[in-house]
Protein backbone atom coordinates (compact mmCIF):
# COMPACT_ATOMS: atom_id res chain seq x y z
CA UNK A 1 -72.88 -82.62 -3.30
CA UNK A 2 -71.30 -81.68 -0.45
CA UNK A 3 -67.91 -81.12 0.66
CA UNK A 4 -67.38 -84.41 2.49
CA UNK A 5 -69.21 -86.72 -0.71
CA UNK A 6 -66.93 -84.33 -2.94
CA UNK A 7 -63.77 -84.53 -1.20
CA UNK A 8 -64.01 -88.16 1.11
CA UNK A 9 -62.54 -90.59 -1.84
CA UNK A 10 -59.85 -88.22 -2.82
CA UNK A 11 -58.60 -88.64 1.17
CA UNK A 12 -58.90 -92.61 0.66
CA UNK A 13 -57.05 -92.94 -2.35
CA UNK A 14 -54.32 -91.29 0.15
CA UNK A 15 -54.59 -94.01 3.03
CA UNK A 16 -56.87 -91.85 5.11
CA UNK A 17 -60.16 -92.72 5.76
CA UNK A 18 -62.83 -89.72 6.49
CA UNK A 19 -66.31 -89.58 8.28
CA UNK A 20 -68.64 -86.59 7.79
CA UNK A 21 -68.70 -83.49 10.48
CA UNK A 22 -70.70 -80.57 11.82
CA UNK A 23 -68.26 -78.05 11.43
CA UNK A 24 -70.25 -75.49 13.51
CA UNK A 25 -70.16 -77.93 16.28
CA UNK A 26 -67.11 -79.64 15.80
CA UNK A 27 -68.72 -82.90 16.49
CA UNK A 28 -68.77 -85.99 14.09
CA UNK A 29 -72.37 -86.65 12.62
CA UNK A 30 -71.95 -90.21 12.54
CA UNK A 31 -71.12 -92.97 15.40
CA UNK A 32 -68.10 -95.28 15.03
CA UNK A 33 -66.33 -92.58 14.08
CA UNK A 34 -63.24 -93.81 15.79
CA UNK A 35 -63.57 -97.28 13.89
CA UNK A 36 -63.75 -94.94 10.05
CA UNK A 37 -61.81 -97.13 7.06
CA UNK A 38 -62.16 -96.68 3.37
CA UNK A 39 -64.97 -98.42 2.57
CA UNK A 40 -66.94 -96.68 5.49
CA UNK A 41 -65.83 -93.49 4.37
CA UNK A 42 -66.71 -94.28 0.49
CA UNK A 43 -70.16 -95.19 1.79
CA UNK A 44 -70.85 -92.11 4.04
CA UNK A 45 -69.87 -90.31 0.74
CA UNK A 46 -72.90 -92.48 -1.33
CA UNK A 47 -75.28 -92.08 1.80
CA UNK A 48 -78.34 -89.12 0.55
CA UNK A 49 -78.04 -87.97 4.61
CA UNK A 50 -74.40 -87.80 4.84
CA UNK A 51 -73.39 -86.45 1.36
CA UNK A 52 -74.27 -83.09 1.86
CA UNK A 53 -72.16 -82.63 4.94
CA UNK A 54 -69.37 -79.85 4.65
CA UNK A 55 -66.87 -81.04 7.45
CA UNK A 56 -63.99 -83.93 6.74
CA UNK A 57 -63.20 -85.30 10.20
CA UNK A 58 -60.05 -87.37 10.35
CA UNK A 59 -58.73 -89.94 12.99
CA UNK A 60 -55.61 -88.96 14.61
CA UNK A 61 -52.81 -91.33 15.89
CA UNK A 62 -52.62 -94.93 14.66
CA UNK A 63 -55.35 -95.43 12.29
CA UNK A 64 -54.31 -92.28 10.17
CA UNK A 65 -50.38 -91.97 11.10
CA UNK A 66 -51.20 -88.31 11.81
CA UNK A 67 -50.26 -86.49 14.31
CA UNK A 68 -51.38 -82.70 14.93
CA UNK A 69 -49.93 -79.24 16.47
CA UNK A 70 -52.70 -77.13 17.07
CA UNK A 71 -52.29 -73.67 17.08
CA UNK A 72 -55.43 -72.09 18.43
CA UNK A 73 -54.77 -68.37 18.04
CA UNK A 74 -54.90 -66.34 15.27
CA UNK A 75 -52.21 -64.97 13.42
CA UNK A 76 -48.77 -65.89 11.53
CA UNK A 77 -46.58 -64.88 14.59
CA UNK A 78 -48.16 -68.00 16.24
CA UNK A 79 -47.38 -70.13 13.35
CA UNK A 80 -43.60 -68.96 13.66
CA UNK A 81 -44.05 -69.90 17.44
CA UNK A 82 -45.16 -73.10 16.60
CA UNK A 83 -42.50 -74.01 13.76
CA UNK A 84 -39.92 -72.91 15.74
CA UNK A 85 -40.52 -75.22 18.47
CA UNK A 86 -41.78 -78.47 16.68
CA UNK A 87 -39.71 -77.54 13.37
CA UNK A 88 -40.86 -77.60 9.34
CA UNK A 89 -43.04 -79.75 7.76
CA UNK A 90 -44.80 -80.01 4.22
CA UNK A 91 -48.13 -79.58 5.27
CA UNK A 92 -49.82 -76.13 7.54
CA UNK A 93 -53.34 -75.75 7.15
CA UNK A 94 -55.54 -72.59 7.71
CA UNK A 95 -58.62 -73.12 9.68
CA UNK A 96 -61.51 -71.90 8.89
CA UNK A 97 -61.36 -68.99 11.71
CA UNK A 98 -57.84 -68.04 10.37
CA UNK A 99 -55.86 -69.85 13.12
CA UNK A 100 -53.33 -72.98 12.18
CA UNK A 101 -52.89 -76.48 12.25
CA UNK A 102 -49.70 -78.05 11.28
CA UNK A 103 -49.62 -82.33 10.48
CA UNK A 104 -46.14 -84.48 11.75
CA UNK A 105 -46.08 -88.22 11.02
CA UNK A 106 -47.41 -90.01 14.11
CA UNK A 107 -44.71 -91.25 16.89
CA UNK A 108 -46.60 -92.35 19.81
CA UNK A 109 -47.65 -89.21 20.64
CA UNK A 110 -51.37 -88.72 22.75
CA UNK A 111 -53.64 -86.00 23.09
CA UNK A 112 -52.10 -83.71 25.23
CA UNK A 113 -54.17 -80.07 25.52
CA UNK A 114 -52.56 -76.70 26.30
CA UNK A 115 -48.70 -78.89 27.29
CA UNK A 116 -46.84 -75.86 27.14
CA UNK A 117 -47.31 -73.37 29.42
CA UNK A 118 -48.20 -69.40 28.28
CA UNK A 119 -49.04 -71.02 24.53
CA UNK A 120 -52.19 -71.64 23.00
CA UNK A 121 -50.93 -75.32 21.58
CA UNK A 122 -52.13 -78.51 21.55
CA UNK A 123 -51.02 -81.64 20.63
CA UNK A 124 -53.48 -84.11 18.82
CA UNK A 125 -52.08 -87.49 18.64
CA UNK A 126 -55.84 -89.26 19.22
CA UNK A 127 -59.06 -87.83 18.77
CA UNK A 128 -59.92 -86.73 15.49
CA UNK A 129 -59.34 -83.02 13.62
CA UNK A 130 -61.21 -80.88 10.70
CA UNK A 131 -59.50 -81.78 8.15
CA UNK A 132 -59.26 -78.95 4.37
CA UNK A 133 -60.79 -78.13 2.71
CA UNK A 134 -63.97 -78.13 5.28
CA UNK A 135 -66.58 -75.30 5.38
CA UNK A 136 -67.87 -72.86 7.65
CA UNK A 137 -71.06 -71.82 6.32
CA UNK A 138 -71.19 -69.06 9.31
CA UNK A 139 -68.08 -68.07 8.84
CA UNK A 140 -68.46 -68.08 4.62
CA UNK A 141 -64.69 -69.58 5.17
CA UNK A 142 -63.24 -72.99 4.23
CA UNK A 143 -60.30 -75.02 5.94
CA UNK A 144 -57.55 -74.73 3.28
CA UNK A 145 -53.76 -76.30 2.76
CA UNK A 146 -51.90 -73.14 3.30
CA UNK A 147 -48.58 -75.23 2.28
CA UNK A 148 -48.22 -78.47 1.28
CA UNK A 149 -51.40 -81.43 0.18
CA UNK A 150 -52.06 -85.08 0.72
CA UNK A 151 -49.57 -85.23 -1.51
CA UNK A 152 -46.73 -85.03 1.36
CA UNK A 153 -48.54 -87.46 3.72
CA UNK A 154 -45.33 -89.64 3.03
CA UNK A 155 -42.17 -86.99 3.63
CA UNK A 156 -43.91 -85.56 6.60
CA UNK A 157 -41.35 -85.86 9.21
CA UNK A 158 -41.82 -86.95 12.88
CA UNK A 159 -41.46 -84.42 16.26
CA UNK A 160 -38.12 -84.12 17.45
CA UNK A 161 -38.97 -85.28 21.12
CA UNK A 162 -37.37 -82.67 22.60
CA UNK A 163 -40.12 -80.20 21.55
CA UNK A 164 -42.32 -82.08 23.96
CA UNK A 165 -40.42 -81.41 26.86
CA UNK A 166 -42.57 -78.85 28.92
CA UNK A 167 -39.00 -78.15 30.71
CA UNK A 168 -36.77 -75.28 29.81
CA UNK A 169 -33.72 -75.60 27.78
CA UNK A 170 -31.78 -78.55 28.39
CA UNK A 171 -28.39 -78.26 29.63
CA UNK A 172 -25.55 -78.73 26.89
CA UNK A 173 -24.02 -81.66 28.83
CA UNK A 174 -26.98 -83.68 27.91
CA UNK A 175 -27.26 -83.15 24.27
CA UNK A 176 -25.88 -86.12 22.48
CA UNK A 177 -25.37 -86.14 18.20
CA UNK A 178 -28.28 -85.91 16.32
CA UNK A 179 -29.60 -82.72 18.56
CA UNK A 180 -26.66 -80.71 18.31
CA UNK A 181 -27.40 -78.05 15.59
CA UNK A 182 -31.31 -78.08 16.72
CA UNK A 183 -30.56 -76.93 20.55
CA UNK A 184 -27.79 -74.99 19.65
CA UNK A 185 -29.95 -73.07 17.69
CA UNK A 186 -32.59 -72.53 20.03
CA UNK A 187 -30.13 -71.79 22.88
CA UNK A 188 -28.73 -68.93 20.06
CA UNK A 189 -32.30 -67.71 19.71
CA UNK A 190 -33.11 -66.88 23.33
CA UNK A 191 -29.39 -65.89 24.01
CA UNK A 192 -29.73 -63.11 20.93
CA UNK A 193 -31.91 -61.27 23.15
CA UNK A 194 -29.17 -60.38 25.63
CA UNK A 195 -26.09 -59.72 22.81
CA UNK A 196 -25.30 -56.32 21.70
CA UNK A 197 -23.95 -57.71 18.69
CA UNK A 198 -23.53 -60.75 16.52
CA UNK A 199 -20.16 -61.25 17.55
CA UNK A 200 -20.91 -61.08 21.17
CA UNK A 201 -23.66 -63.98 20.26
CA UNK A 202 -20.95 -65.93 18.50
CA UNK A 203 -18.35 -66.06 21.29
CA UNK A 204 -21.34 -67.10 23.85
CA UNK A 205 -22.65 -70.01 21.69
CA UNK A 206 -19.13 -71.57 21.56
CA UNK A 207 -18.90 -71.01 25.23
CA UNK A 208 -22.22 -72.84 25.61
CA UNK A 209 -21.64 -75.67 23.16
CA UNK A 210 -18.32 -76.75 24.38
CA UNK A 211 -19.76 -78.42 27.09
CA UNK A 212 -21.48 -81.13 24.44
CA UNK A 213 -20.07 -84.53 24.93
CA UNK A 214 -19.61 -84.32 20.95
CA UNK A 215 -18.83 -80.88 20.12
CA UNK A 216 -19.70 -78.96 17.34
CA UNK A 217 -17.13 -77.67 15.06
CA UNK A 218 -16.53 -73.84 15.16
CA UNK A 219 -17.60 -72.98 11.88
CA UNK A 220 -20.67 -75.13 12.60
CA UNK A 221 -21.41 -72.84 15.88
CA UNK A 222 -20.77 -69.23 13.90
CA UNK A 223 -23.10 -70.47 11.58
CA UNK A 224 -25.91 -71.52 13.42
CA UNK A 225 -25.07 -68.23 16.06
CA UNK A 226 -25.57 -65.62 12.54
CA UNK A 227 -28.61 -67.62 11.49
CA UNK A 228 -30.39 -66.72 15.14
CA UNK A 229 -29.06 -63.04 14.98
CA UNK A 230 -30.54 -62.72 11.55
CA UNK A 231 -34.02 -63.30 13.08
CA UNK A 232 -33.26 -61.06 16.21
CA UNK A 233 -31.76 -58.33 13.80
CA UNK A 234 -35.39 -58.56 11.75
CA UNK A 235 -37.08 -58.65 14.67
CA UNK A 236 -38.67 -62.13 13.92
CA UNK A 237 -36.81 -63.97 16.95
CA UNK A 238 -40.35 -64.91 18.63
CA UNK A 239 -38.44 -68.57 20.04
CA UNK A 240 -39.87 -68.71 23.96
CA UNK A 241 -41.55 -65.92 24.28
CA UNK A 242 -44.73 -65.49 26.33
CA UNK A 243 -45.87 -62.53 23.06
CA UNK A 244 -44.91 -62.91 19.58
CA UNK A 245 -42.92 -59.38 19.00
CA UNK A 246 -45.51 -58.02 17.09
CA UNK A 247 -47.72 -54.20 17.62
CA UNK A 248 -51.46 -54.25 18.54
CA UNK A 249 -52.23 -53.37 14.92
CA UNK A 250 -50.84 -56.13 13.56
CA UNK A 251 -52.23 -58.16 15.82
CA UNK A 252 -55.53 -57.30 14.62
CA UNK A 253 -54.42 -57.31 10.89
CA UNK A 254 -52.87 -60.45 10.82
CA UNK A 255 -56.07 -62.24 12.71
CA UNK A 256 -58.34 -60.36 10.36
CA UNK A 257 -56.44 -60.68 7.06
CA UNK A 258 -58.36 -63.23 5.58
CA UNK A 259 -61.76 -61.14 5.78
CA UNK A 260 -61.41 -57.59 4.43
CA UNK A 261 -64.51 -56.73 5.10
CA UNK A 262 -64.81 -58.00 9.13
CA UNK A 263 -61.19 -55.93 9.09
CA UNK A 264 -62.67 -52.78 7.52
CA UNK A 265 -65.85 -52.84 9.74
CA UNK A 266 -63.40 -53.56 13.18
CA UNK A 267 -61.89 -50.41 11.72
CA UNK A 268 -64.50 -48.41 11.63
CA UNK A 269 -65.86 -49.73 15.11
CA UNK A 270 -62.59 -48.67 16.48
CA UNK A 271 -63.12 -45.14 14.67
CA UNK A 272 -66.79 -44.84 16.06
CA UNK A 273 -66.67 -46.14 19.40
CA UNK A 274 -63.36 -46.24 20.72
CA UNK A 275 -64.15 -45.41 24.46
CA UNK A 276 -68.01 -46.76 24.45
CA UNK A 277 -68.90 -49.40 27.13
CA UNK A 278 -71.32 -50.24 24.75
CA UNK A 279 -72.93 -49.27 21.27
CA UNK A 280 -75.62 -50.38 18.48
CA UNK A 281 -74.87 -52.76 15.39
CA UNK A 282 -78.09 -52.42 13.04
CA UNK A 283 -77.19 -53.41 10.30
CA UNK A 284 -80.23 -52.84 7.90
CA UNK A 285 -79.52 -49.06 9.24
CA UNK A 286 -76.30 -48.66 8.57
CA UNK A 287 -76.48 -50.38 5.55
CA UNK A 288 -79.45 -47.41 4.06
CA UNK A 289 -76.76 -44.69 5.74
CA UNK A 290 -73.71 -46.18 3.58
CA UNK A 291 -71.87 -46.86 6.87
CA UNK A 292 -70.59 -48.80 5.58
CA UNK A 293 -71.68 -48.64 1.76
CA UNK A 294 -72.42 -52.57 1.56
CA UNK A 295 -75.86 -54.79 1.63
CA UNK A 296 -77.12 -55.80 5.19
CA UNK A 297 -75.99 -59.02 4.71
CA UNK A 298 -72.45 -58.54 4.13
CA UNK A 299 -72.64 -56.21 7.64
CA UNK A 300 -74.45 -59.24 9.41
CA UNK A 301 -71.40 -61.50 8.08
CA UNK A 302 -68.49 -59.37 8.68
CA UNK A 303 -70.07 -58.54 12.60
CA UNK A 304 -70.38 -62.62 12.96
CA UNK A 305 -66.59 -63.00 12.42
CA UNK A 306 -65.91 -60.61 14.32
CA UNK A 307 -67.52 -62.30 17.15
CA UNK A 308 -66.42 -65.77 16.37
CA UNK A 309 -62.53 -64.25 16.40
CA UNK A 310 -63.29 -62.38 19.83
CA UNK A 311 -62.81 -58.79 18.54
CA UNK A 312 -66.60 -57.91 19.62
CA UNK A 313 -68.38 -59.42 22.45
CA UNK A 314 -72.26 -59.87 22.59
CA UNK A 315 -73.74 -57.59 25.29
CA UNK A 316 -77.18 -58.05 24.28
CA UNK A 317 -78.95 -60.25 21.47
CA UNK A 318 -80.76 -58.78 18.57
CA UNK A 319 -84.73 -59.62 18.98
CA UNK A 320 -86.79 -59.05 16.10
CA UNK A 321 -89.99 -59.64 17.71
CA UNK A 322 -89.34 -56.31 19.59
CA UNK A 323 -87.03 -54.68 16.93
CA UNK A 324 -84.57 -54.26 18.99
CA UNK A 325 -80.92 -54.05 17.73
CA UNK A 326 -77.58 -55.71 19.33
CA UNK A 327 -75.19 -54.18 21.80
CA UNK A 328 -71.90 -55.17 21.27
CA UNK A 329 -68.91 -53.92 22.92
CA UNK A 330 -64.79 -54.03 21.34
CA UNK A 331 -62.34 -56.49 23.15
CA UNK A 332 -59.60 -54.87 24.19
CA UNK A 333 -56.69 -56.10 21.69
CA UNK A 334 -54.03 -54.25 24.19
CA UNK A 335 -52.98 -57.49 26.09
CA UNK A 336 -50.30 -59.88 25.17
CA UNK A 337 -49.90 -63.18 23.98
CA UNK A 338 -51.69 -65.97 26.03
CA UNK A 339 -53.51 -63.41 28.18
CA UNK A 340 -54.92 -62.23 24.56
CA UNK A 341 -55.87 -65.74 23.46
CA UNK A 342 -57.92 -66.36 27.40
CA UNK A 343 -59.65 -62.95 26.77
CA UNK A 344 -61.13 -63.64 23.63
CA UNK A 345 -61.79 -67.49 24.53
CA UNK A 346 -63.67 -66.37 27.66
CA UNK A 347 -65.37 -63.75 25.40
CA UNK A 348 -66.93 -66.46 23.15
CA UNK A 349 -68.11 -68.93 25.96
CA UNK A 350 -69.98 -65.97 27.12
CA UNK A 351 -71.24 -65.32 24.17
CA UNK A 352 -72.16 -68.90 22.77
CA UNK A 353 -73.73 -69.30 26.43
CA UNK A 354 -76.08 -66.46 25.93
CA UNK A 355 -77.54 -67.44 22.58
């Protein structure tokens, strides 16, 4: 059995109904997707053809009360980005290529793609998603619930409407009760960078927040000012910024964390090869040289997730019929932020376009 015939009628029993996937190709492999209930989904489950299939797609919006943040970028900083902006919820999900998805209880949102400018995020309020605990059989990765389960379907909580706004911060005379502590906050965060001190942050919040129409009390305002210093002071305070304040090499450890091996191998790349245009990956070579000590497979593997994450890019395809190994070359992982994500997303068109 496969994942979807497995995994389908635990979804219904939850209220949501499931249709089978190609999770290589993101695309549903069945029509009237859109129209999926329970009893469709129980039968896709029963049907010999379907069964087997390893992706759970799921409807967003209305039929499914779901609605989606995509984060698609690898690495927790991103996450922190992301939960910052559209706040907690029960349920984050790990994709199957390490980046994140986190679920909000549907408000009327739409499918809005890349809203925010300088952030890889979308916003998936129609359309369907890839839903956990969905498998990558190229990647030898699953979609898993990184917090949270169907379980929480019910206390997931809606976005705050303001995270929508592809504006700046709004202005405190327009912040009414009921968005008080939230903008204050935020206002704190991206104030903290300019304070010398906590103090300093402190007076400038009550400044700020005395031109609510319903202001805040003062203990209210210290404590929401120390809660944003505390991030700035750890060096966590990532709120509106184009780069998550994080160092190449964590970076590259935090999009690689989940495979050891495609980690250990980008390290040794980066040992080899550091300066090459260029260079060789054989890996029924290396594998009888012990660089690295594993079977030719496990090289093959850990070099395909490297390429699916954008840390290598394809120069030239292997060809058997000629034995001719694969050139490769390393992405640089010295950029920032967005201009990181569009480097490695160009990297793979390129490279799905040439096989």
């Amino acid at each position: 059995m496969g994942v979807f015939a497995q995994h389908a009628p635990h979804f219904a029993d939850h209220g949501l109904a499931t249709f089978p996937v190609d999770t290589r190709a993101k695309r549903p492999a069945v029509k009237g997707w859109q129209h999926a209930n329970a009893n469709k989904s129980r039968a896709w489950a029963r049907s010999s053809r379907l069964a087997n299939a390893d992706g759970l797609g799921l409807v967003m919006g209305k039929p499914s009360g779901l609605v989606e943040v995509d984060v698609d970028a690898v690495g927790d900083a991103w996450l922190a980005v992301a939960v910052d902006r559209f706040g907690e919820t029960p349920i984050t999900i790990r994709t199957a290529s390490g980046k994140s998805k986190l679920w909000y209880r549907h408000n009327g949102e739409g499918r809005a793609i890349r809203p925010l400018s300088n952030q890889p995020i979308d916003i998936l309020g129609d359309g369907f998603t890839i839903a956990p605990p969905s498998r990558r059989e190229d990647l030898g990765a699953s979609y898993a619930f990184r917090t949270g389960g169907l379980g929480d379907i019910a206390n997931l909580p809606t976005i705050p409407a303001a995270a929508l706004s592809t504006g700046s911060l709004r202005a405190a005379e327009s912040i009414g009760k009921g968005e008080r502590n939230n903008s204050l906050f935020r206002w704190c965060m991206a104030e903290a960078r300019h304070c010398d001190d906590v103090e300093t942050l402190i007076d400038a919040a009550e400044t700020w927040c005395s031109a609510f129409p319903n202001p805040l009390g003062l203990r209210e305002v210290e404590g929401c000012a120390r809660s944003a210093w505390k991030y700035e002071a750890a060096g966590r305070n990532f709120l509106g910024l184009k780069k998550p304040q994080i160092t190449n090499g964590d970076r590259i450890m935090d999009g690689l964390i989940d495979q050891p091996e495609a980690y250990a191998l980008y390290l040794l790349f980066q040992r080899w090869h550091p300066n090459r245009q260029s260079f060789a990956i054989a890996p029924t070579a290396m594998s009888k040289a012990g660089s690295p000590p594993w079977p030719r497979r496990r090289i093959e593997c850990a070099r395909d997730v490297l390429l699916e994450r954008g840390y290598l890019a394809e120069r030239r395809s292997p060809d058997k019929s000629r034995r001719q190994c694969g050139l490769y070359s390393l992405v640089s992982q010295s950029l920032r932020g967005e201009e990181v994500y569009s480097d490695c997303w160009q990297i793979r068109q390129v490279s799905e376009a040439a096989r």
